[in-house]
Protein backbone atom coordinates (compact mmCIF):
# COMPACT_ATOMS: atom_id res chain seq x y z
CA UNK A 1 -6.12 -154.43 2.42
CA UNK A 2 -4.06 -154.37 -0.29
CA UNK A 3 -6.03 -154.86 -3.43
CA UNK A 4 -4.77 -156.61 -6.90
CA UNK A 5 -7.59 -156.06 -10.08
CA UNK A 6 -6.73 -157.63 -12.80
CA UNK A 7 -8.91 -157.39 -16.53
CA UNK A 8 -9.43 -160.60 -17.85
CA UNK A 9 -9.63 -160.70 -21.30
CA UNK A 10 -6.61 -160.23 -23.36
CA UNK A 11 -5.09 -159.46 -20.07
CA UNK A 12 -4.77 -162.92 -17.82
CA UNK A 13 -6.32 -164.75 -20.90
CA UNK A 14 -4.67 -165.16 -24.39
CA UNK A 15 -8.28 -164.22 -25.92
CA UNK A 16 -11.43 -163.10 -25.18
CA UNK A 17 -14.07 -165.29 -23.68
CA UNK A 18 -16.96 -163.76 -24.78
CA UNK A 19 -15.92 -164.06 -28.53
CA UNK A 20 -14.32 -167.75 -27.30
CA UNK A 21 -18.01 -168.41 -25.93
CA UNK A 22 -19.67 -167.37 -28.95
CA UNK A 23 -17.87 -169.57 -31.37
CA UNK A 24 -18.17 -172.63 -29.50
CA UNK A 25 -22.03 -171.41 -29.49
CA UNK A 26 -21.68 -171.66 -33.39
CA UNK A 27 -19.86 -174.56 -33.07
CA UNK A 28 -22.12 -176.47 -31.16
CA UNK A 29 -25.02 -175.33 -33.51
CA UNK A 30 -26.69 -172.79 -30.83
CA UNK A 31 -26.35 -169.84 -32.67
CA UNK A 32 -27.00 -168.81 -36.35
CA UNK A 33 -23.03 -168.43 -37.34
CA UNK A 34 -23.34 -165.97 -40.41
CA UNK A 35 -25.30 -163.50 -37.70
CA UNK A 36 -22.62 -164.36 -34.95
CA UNK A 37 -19.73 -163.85 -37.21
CA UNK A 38 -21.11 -160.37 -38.71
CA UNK A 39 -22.52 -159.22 -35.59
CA UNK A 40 -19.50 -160.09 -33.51
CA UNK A 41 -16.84 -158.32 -36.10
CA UNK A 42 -18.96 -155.26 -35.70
CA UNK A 43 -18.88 -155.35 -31.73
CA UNK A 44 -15.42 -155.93 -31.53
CA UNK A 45 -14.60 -152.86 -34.12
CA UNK A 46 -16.86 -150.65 -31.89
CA UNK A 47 -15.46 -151.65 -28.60
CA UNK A 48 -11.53 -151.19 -30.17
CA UNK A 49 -12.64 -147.41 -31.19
CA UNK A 50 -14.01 -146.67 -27.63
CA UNK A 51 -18.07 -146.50 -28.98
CA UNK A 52 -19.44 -149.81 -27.96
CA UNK A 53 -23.04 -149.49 -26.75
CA UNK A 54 -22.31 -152.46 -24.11
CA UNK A 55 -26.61 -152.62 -23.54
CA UNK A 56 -26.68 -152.98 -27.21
CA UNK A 57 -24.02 -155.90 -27.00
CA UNK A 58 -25.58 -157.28 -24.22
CA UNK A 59 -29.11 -157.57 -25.40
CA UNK A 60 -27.39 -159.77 -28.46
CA UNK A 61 -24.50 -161.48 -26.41
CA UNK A 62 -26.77 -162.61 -23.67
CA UNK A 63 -29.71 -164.01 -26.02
CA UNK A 64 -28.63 -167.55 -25.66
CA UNK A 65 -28.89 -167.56 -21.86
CA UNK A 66 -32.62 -166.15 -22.47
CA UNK A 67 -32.94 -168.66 -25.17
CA UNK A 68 -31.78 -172.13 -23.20
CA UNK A 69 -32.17 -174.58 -20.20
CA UNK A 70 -30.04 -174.53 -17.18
CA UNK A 71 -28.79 -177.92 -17.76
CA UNK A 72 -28.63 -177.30 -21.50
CA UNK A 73 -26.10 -173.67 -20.39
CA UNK A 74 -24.51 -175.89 -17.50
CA UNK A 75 -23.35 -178.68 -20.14
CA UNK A 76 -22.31 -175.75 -22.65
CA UNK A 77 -20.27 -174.64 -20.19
CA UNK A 78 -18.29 -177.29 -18.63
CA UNK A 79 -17.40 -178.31 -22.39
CA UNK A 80 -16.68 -174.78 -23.22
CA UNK A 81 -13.89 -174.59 -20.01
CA UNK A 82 -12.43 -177.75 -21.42
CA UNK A 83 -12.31 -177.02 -24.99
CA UNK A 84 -11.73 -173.44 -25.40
CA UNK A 85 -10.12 -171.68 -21.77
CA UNK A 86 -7.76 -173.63 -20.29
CA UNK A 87 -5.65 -173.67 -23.13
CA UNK A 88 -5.57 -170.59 -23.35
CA UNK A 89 -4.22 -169.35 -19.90
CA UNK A 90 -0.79 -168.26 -20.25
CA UNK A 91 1.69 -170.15 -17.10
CA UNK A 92 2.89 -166.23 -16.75
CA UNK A 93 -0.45 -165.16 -15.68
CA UNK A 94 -0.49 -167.55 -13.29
CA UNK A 95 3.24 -166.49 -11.96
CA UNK A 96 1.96 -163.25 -11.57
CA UNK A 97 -1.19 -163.86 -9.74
CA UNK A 98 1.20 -166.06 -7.15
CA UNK A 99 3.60 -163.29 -6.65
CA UNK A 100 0.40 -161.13 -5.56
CA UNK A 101 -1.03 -163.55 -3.53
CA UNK A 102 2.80 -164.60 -2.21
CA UNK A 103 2.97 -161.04 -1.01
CA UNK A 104 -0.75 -161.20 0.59
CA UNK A 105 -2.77 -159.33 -1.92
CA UNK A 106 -6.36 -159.71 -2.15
CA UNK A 107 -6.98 -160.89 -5.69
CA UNK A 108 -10.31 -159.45 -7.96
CA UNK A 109 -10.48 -160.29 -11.82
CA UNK A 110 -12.49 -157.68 -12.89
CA UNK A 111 -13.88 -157.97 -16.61
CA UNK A 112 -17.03 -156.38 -18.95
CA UNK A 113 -17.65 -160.34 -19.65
CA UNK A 114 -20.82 -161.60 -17.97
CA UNK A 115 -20.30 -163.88 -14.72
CA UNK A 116 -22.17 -167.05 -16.39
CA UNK A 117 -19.10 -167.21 -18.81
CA UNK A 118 -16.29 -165.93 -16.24
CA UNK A 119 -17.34 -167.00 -13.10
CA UNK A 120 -15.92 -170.43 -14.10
CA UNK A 121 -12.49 -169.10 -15.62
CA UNK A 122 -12.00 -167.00 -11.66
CA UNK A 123 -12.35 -170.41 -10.10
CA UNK A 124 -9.67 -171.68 -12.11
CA UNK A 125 -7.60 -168.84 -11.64
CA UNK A 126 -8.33 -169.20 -8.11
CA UNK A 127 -9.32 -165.52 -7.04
CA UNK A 128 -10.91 -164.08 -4.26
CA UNK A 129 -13.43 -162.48 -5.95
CA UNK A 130 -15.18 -161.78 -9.47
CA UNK A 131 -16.58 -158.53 -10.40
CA UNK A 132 -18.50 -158.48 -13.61
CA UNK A 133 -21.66 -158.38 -15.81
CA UNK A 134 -24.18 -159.88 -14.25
CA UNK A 135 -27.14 -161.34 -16.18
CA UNK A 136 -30.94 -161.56 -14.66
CA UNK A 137 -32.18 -164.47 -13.55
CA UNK A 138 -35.89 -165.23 -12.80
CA UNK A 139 -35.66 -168.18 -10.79
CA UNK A 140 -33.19 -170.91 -12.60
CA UNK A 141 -33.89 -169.01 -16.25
CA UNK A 142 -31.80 -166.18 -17.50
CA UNK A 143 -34.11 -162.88 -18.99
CA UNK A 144 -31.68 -161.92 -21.21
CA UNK A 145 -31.14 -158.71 -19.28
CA UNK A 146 -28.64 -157.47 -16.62
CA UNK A 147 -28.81 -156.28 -12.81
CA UNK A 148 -26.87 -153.32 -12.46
CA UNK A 149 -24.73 -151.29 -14.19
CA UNK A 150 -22.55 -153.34 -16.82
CA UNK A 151 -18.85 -153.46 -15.47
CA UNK A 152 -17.37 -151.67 -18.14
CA UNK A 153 -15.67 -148.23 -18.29
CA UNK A 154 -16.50 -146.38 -15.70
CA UNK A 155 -18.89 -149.19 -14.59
CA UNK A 156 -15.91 -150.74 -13.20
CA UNK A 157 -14.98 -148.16 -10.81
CA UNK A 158 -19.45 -148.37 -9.88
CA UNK A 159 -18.74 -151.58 -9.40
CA UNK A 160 -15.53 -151.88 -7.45
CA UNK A 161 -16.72 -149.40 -5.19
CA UNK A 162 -20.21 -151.07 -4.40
CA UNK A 163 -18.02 -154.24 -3.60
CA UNK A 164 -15.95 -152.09 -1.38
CA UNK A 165 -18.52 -150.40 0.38
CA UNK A 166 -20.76 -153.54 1.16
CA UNK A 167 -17.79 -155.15 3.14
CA UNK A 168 -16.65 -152.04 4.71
CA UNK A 169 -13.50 -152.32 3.22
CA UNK A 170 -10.65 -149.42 2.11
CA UNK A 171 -7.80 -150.42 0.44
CA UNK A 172 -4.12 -148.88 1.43
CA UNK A 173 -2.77 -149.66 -1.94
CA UNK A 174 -4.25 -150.81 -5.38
CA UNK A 175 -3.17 -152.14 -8.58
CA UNK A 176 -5.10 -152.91 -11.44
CA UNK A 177 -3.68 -154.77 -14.62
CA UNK A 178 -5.36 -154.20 -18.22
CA UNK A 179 -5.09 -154.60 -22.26
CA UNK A 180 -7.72 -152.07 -23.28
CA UNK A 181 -7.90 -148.39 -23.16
CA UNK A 182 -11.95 -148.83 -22.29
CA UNK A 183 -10.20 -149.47 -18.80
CA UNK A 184 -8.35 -145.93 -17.92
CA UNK A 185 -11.45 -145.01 -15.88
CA UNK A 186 -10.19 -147.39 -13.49
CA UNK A 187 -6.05 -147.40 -14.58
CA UNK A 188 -6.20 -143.65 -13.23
CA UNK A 189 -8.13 -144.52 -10.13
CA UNK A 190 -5.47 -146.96 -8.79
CA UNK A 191 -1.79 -146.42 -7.70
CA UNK A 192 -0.19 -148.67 -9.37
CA UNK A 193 -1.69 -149.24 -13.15
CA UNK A 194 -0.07 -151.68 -15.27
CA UNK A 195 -0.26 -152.08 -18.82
CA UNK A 196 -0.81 -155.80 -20.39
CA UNK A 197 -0.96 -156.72 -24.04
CA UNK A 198 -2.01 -153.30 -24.63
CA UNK A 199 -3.92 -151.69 -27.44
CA UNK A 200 -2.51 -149.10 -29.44
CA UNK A 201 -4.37 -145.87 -27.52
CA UNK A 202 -3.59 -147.71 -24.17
CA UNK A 203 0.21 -148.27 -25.53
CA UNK A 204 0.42 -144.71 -25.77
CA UNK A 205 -1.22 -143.57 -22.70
CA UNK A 206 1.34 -145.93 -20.64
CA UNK A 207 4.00 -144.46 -22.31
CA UNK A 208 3.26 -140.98 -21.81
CA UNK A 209 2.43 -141.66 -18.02
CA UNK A 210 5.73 -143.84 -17.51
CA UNK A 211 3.22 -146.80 -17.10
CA UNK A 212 5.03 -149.85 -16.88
CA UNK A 213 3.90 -152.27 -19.54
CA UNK A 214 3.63 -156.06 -19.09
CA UNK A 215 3.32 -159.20 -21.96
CA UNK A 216 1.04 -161.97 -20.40
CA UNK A 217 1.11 -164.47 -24.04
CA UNK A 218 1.13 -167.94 -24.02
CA UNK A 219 4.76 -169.70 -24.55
CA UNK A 220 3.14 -172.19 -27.42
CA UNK A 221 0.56 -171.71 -30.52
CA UNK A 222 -1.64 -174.69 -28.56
CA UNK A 223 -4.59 -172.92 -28.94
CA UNK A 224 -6.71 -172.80 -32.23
């Protein structure tokens, strides 16, 4: 097996779905916006310094599945991929996913963003496989908490290697392609690491490490 991992956010996507998800929450009148906008300017300051608490972020950021129907998260959903993702997929992510899957790779998008949100967004990518965040369910409802660790930091590599070890699988060669320095747990676990979009302590580190760095942006200012 040779294994292709790829970040999502700000990596294959021009954006981040999570914050994507919670303004069309505001938008659609879900969520209380002054809260949402305070609350998620604080997150995303945390997680650029390295010191998000992701249970913290999670108990907030999954509240709405707790707090809604099935059909009412379903029809969020469906509107949410039309209005707010598509758009925003850059056609060089998708030339780089085919030349992976062109060359036989085994393709996993691998993001902190819960599965309800991305799960969606990897069929439209057309993976094999998503690796994430995954919320608890209690029959059709949502608690509001998560099984497992959260795939983030080093949660990724937890995770990765669960999904590894449950199909018996060992991969011969590995690359993993990311924005955010919250991800070297995993960029130093793989042979090739690539660099896309980076952040400024992830800039550095690729630079330092002769790293090759990637842009993944999308060709027109489509998306609002």
């Amino acid at each position: 097996m040779k294994l292709a991992l790829f970040d999502l956010d700000h990596t294959l996507l021009d954006g981040d779905s999570d914050s994507l998800w919670g303004r069309f929450l505001v938008k659609e009148g879900a969520v209380d916006a002054e809260e949402y906008k305070r609350e998620g300017a604080r997150y995303m300051a945390q997680y650029r310094a390295g010191l998000l608490d992701m249970h913290e972020f999670l108990a907030f950021g999954l509240r709405p599945l707790k707090d809604n129907t099935p059909e009412q998260l379903e029809g969020w959903r469906a509107r949410f991929m039309q209005d707010c993702v598509t758009k925003r997929i850059p056609a060089a992510s998708r030339t780089l996913l085919a030349e992976h899957r062109a060359a036989g790779h085994t393709l996993i998008i691998i993001t902190a963003t819960n599965s309800f949100i991305t799960a969606p967004i990897a069929a439209e990518f057309g993976v094999d496989a998503l690796i994430a965040t995954e919320p608890e369910q209690h029959g059709a409802r949502f608690t509001g908490r998560v099984v497992g660790p959260p795939c983030f930091r080093e949660g990724k590599v937890l995770k990765l290697d669960t999904w590894l070890a449950e199909r018996g699988a060992r991969p011969d060669e590995t690359w993993f392609y990311s924005d955010s320095h919250n991800d070297l747990p995993l960029l130093e676990r793989v042979e090739h690491p690539v660099a896309v979009n980076p952040d400024e302590v992830l800039s550095r580190v690729a630079a330092e490490r002769g790293w090759p760095v990637r842009h993944l942006k999308l060709d027109t200012a489509s998306a609002a």
